[in-house]
Protein backbone atom coordinates (compact mmCIF):
# COMPACT_ATOMS: atom_id res chain seq x y z
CA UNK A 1 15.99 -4.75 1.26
CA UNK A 2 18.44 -6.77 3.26
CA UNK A 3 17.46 -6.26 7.37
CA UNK A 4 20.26 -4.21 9.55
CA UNK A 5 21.25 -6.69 12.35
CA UNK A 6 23.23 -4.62 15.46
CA UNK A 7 25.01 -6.92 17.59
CA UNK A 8 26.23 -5.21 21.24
CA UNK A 9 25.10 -1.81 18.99
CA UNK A 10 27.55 -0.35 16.53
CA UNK A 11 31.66 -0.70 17.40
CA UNK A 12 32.51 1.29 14.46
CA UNK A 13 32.52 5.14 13.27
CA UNK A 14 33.95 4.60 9.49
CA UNK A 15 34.15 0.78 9.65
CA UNK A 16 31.53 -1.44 9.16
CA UNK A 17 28.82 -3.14 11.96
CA UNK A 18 27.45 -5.86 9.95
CA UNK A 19 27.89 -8.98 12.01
CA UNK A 20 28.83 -11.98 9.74
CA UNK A 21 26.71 -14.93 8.77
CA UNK A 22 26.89 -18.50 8.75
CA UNK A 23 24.76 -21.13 6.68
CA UNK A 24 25.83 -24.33 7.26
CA UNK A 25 28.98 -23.60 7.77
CA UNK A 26 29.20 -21.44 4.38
CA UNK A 27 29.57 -17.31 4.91
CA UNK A 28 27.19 -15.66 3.07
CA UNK A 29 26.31 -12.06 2.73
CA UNK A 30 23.19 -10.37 4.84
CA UNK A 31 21.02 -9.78 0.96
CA UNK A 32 21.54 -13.72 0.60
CA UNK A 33 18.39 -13.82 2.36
CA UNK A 34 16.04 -12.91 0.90
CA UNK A 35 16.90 -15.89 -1.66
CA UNK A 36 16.54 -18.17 1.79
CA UNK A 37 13.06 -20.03 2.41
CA UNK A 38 13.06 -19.17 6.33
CA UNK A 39 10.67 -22.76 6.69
CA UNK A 40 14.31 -24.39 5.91
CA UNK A 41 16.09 -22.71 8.61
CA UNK A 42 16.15 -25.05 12.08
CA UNK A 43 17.77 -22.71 14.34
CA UNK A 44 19.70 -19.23 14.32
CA UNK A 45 22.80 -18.72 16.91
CA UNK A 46 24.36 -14.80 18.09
CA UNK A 47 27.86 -15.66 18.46
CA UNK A 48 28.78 -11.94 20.24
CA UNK A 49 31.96 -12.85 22.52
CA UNK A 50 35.27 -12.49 21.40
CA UNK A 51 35.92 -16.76 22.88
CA UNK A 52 32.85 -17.61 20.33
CA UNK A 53 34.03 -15.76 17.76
CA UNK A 54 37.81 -16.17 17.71
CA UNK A 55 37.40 -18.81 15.00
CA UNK A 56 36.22 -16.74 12.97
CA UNK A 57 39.17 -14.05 12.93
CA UNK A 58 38.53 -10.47 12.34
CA UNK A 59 35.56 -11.12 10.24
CA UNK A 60 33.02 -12.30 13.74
CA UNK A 61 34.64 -8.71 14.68
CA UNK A 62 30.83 -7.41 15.02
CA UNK A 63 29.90 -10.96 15.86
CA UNK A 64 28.49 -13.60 14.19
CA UNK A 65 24.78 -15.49 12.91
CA UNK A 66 25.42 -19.04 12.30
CA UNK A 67 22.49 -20.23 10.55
CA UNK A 68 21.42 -23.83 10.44
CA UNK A 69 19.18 -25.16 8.17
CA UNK A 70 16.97 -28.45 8.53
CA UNK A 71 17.81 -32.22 8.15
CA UNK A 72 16.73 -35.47 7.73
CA UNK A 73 16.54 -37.60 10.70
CA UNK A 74 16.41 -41.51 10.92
CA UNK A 75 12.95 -42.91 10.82
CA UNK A 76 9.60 -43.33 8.71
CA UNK A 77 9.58 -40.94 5.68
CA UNK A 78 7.91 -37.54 6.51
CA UNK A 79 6.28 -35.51 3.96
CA UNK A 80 5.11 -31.76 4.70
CA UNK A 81 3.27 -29.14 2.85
CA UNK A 82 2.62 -25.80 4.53
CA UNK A 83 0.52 -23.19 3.19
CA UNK A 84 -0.02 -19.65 3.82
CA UNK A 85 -1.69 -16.41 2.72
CA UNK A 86 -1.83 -13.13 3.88
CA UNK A 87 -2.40 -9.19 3.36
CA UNK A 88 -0.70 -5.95 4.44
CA UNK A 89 -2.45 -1.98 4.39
CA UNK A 90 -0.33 0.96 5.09
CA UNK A 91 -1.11 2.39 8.59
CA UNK A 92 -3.14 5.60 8.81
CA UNK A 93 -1.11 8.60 8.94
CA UNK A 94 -0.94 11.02 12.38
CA UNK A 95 -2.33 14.12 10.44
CA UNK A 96 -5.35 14.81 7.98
CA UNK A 97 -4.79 16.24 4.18
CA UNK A 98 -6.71 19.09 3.50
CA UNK A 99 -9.46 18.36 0.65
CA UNK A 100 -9.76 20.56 -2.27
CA UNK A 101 -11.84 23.23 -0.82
CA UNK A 102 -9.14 23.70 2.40
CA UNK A 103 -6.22 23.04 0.02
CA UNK A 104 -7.51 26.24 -2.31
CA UNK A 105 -8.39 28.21 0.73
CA UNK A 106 -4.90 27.77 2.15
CA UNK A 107 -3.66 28.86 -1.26
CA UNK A 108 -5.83 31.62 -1.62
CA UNK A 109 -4.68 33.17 1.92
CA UNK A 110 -0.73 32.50 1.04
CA UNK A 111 -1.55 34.46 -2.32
CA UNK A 112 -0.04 31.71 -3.70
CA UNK A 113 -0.91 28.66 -6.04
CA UNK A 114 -4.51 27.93 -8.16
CA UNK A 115 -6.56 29.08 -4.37
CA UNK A 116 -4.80 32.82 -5.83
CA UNK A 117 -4.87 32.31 -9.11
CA UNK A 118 -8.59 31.25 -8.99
CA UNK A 119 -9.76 33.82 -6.54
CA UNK A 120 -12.08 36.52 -6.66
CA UNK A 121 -10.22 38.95 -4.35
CA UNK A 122 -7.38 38.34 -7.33
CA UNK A 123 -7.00 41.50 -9.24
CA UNK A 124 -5.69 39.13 -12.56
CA UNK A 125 -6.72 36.08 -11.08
CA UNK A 126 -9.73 34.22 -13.09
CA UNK A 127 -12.55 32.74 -10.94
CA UNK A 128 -13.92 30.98 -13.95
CA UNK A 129 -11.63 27.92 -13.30
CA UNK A 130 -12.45 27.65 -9.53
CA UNK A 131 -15.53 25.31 -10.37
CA UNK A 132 -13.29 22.73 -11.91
CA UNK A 133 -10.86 22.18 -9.55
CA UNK A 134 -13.42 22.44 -6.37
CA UNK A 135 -15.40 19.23 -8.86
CA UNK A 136 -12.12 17.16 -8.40
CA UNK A 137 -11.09 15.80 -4.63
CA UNK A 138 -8.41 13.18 -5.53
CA UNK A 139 -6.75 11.22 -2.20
CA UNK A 140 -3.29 10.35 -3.78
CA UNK A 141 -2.93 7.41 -1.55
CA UNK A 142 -5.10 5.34 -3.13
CA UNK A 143 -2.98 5.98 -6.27
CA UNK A 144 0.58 5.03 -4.71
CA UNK A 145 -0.32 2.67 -1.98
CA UNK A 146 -2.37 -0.85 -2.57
CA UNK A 147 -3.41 -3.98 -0.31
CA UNK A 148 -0.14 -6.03 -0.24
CA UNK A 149 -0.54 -9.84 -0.57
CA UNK A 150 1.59 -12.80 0.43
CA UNK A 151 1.32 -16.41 -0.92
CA UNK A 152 3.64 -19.18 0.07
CA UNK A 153 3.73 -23.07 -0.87
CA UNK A 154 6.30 -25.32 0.75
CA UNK A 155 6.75 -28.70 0.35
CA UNK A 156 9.17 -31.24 1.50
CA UNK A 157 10.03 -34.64 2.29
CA UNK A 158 12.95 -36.19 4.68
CA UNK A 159 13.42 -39.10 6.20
CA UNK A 160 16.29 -42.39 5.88
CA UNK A 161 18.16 -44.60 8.42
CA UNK A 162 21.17 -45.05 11.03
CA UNK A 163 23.63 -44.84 7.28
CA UNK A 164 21.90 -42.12 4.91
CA UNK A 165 19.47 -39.52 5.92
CA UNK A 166 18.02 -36.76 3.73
CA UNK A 167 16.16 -33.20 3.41
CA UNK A 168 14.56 -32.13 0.37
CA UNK A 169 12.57 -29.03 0.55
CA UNK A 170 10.67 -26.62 -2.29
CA UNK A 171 9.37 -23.48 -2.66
CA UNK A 172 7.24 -21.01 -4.42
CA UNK A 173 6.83 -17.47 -2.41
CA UNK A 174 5.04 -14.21 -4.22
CA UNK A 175 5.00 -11.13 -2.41
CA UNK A 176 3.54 -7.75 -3.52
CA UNK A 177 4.56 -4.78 -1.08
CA UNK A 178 1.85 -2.07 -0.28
CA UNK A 179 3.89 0.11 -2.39
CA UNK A 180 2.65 -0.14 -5.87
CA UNK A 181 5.03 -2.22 -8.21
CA UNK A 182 6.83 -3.38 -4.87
CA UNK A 183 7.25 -7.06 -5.12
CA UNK A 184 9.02 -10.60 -5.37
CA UNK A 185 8.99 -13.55 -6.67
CA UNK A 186 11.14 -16.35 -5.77
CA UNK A 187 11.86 -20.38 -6.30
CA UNK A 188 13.90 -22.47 -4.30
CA UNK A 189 15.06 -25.88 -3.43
CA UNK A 190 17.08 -27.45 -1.17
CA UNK A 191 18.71 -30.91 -0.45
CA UNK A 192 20.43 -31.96 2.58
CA UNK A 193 22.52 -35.37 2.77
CA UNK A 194 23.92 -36.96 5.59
CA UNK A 195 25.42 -40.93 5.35
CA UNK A 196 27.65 -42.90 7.30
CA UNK A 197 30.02 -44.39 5.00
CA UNK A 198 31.66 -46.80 7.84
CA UNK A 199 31.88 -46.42 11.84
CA UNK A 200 34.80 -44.10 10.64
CA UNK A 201 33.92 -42.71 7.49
CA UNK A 202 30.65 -39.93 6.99
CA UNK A 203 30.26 -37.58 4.13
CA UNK A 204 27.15 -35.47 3.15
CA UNK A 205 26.22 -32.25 0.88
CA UNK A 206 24.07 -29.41 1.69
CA UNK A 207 22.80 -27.35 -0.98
CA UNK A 208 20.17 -24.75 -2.32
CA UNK A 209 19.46 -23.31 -5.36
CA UNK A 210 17.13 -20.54 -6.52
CA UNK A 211 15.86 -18.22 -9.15
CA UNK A 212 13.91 -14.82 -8.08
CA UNK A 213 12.36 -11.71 -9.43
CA UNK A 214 12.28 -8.25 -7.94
CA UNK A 215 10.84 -5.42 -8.55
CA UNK A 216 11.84 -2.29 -6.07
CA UNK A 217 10.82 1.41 -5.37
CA UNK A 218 13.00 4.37 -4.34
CA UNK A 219 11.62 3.82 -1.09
CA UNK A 220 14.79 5.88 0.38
CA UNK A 221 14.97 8.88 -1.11
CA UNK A 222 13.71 11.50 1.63
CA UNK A 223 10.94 13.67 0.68
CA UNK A 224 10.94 13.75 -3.23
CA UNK A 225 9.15 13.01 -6.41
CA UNK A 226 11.33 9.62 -6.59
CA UNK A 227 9.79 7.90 -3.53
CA UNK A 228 6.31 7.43 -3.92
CA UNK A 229 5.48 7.12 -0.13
CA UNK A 230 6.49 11.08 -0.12
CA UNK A 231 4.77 11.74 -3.07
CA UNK A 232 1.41 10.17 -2.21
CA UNK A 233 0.97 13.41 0.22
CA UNK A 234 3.17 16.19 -1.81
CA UNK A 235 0.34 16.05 -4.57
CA UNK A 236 -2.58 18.73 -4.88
CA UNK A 237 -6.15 17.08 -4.36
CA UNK A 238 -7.36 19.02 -7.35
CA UNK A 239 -4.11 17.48 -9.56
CA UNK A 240 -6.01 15.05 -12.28
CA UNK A 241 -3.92 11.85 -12.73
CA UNK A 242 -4.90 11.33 -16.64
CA UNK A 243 -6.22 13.17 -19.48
CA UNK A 244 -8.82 13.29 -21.78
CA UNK A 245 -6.91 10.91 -23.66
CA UNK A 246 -6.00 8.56 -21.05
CA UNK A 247 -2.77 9.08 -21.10
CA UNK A 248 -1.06 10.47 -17.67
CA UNK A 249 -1.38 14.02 -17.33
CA UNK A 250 2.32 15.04 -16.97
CA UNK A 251 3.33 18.60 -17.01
CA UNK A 252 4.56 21.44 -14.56
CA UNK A 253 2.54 21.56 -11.81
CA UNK A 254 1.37 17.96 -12.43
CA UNK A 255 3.06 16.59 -9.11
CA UNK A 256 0.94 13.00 -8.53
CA UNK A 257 1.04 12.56 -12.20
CA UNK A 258 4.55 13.06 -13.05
CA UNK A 259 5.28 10.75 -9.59
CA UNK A 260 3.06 8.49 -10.84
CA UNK A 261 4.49 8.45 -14.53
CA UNK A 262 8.33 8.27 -12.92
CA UNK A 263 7.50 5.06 -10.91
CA UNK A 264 5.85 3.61 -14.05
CA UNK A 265 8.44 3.79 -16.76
CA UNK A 266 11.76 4.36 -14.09
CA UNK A 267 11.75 0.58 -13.27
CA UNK A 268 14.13 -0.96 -10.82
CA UNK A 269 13.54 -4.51 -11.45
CA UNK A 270 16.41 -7.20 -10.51
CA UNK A 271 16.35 -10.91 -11.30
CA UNK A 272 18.86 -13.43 -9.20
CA UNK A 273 20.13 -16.66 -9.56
CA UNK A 274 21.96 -18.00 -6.29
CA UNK A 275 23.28 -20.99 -5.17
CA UNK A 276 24.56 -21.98 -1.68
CA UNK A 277 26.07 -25.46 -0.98
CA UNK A 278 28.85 -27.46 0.97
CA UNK A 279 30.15 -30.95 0.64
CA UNK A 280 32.03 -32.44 3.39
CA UNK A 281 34.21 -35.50 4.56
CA UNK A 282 34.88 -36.82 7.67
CA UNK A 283 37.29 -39.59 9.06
CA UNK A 284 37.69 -40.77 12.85
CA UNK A 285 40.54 -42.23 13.69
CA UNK A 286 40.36 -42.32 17.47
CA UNK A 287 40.00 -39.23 19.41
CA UNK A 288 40.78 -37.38 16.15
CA UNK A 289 38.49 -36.19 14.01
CA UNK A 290 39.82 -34.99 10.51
CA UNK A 291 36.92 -33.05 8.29
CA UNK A 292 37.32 -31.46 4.76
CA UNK A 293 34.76 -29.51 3.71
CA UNK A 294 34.24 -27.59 -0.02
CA UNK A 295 31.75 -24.77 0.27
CA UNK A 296 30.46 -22.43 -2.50
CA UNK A 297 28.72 -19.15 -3.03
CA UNK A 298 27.31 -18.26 -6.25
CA UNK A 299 25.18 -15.29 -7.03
CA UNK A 300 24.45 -13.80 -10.41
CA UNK A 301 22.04 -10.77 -10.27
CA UNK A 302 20.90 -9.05 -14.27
C-alpha cells in the first residue's frame, strides 16, 4: 500500500494531508511508488515552508517531496550491478492461544460451543466426539502467515563527457509479504539524458517505464473473516482445514477453513503499466535563462 507521509502533522479536518511529490520535476501521485526502483533515486527534499513551497501554489499546501533521481556524470563509463536477498517472519504475538484441551475446557465452563456439546456434565451433550477433537491441535498461523522473501537485481550503466552524459538503469524486484498470497512483482527501466547542445543551448529527457504484478490481502478490514491476520487467531484449534477428500472443509462453524477458502478464490490481484518522463530545453542568453519542459504521467492499472 502507498506509505502515509505527515508533514508539520495533519492541517486538515475534511481536507486532505498528503504532501505533494516531485520526480524530476514531474508530480506524481504517493502509489507511483511502488512502481519506483528506490536504487534510482539520488536524493529526497521536504519542502515544508510556505517561501519553498509558494511555487508550487495550493497544491505544496501540506508541503512538498521533490524527488531526484540519478544521472550520468562526465567521465570513464561506470557499470553497476547490485544484488540483494532477504526474509521477513511475523513477530510473536503478546498473548498465548489456548490449545485444544484449554480451548474445550473454556467452552465447556461457558456452556457454550463443542467443550458443552462434548461434555460429560452435558445432559444432551455426546462425549463420544470429545476424542476427536482433543486428537487435532491445529496453530492457524502457520496456515495464514509464511516466511516472506525479497529478491532484487539492479543493473546499470552511466557515464559520457563535458556535451552528453547518460543514466540507464534496470530492474527486476519480487517480493512475497508474510501474509500468504501477499506479493509483487515488478520491472523497470530508466534512462536519463543530459547534452550540451552549444555554450547556450542544453536539452535532455528523463524517463522510466515499468510493468508490475500485485497481488493484495484485505489486510484492513478490522477483526473479520476477510483479513487473514484476524482470522489466523479467531479459528478453533480443533477446526480441520480439509476433508477427507482434500478439498477445504467449509461449512458453519468452519472459521479457519472458510477464511482460508475466502482468501483463496476472493483474489485481489492488480497488474500496472506506468510511465514517468520529462523532456526539456534550455537556452541562455545572458543572465536569462529560458527552459521548456514537457512532462508526462501515464498509468494504466487492469
Amino acid at each position: 500500500t502507498a506509505s502515509t507521509i505527515r508533514i508539520r502533522g495533519t492541517g486538515s479536518i475534511t481536507g486532505g494531508n498528503t504532501p505533494l511529490f516531485v520526480m524530476d520535476g514531474v508530480p506524481i501521485n504517493a502509489n507511483d511508488f511502488a512502481s519506483i526502483n528506490s536504487n534510482d533515486i539520488e536524493s529526497i527534499s521536504i519542502l515544508k515552508d510556505a517561501s519553498a513551497t509558494a511555487q508550487y501554489g495550493s497544491r505544496g499546501s501540506n508541503g512538498v517531496v521533490v524527488v531526484t533521481t540519478k544521472r550520468g556524470k562526465a567521465g570513464e563509463t561506470q557499470i553497476r550491478y547490485t544484488g540483494q536477498m532477504g526474509a521477513s517472519v511475523s513477530g510473536d504475538p503478546k498473548f498465548d492461544m489456548m490449545n485444544t484441551q484449554q480451548k474445550l475446557r473454556f467452552e465447556e465452563i461457558l456452556e457454550t460451543g463443542a467443550g458443552w456439546a462434548t461434555s460429560e456434565d452435558n445432559p444432551s451433550g455426546d462425549p463420544s466426539g470429545r476424542a476427536d477433537l482433543l486428537s487435532r491441535d491445529r496453530d492457524w498461523s502457520d496456515v495464514f502467515f509464511r516466511t516472506g522473501t525479497t529478491r532484487t537485481h539492479d543493473l546499470s550503466v552511466s557515464g559520457g563527457n563535458e556535451n552528453a552524459r547518460y543514466y540507464v538503469s534496470g530492474s527486476i524486484f519480487n517480493q512475497e509479504g508474510i501474509g500468504l498470497r501477499s506479493e509483487l512483482e515488478r520491472y523497470s527501466l530508466r534512462v536519463n539524458t543530459d547534452i550540451n547542445a552549444s555554450e547556450r543551448f542544453e536539452l535532455g529527457f528523463n524517463g522510466q517505464g515499468s510493468y508490475s504484478e500485485s497481488s493484495f490481502i484485505e489486510s484492513e478490514g478490522g477483526v473479520a473473516l476477510a483479513n487473514p491476520f484476524a482470522a489466523a487467531y479467531l479459528a478453533n484449534p480443533y477446526e480441520t482445514l480439509y476433508d477427507d477428500d482434500g478439498n477445504v472443509d467449509v461449512g458453519t462453524g468452519q472459521t479457519g477453513a472458510n477464511a482460508f477458502d475466502r482468501l483463496d478464490k476472493d483474489r485481489n490481484d492488480r497488474n500496472e503499466i506506468k510511465v514517468v518522463g520529462s523532456t526539456y530545453a534550455r537556452f541562455i542568453l545572458d543572465k536569462f535563462i529560458f527552459t521548456q519542459e514537457f512532462s508526462l504521467d501515464f498509468r494504466e492499472r487492469y
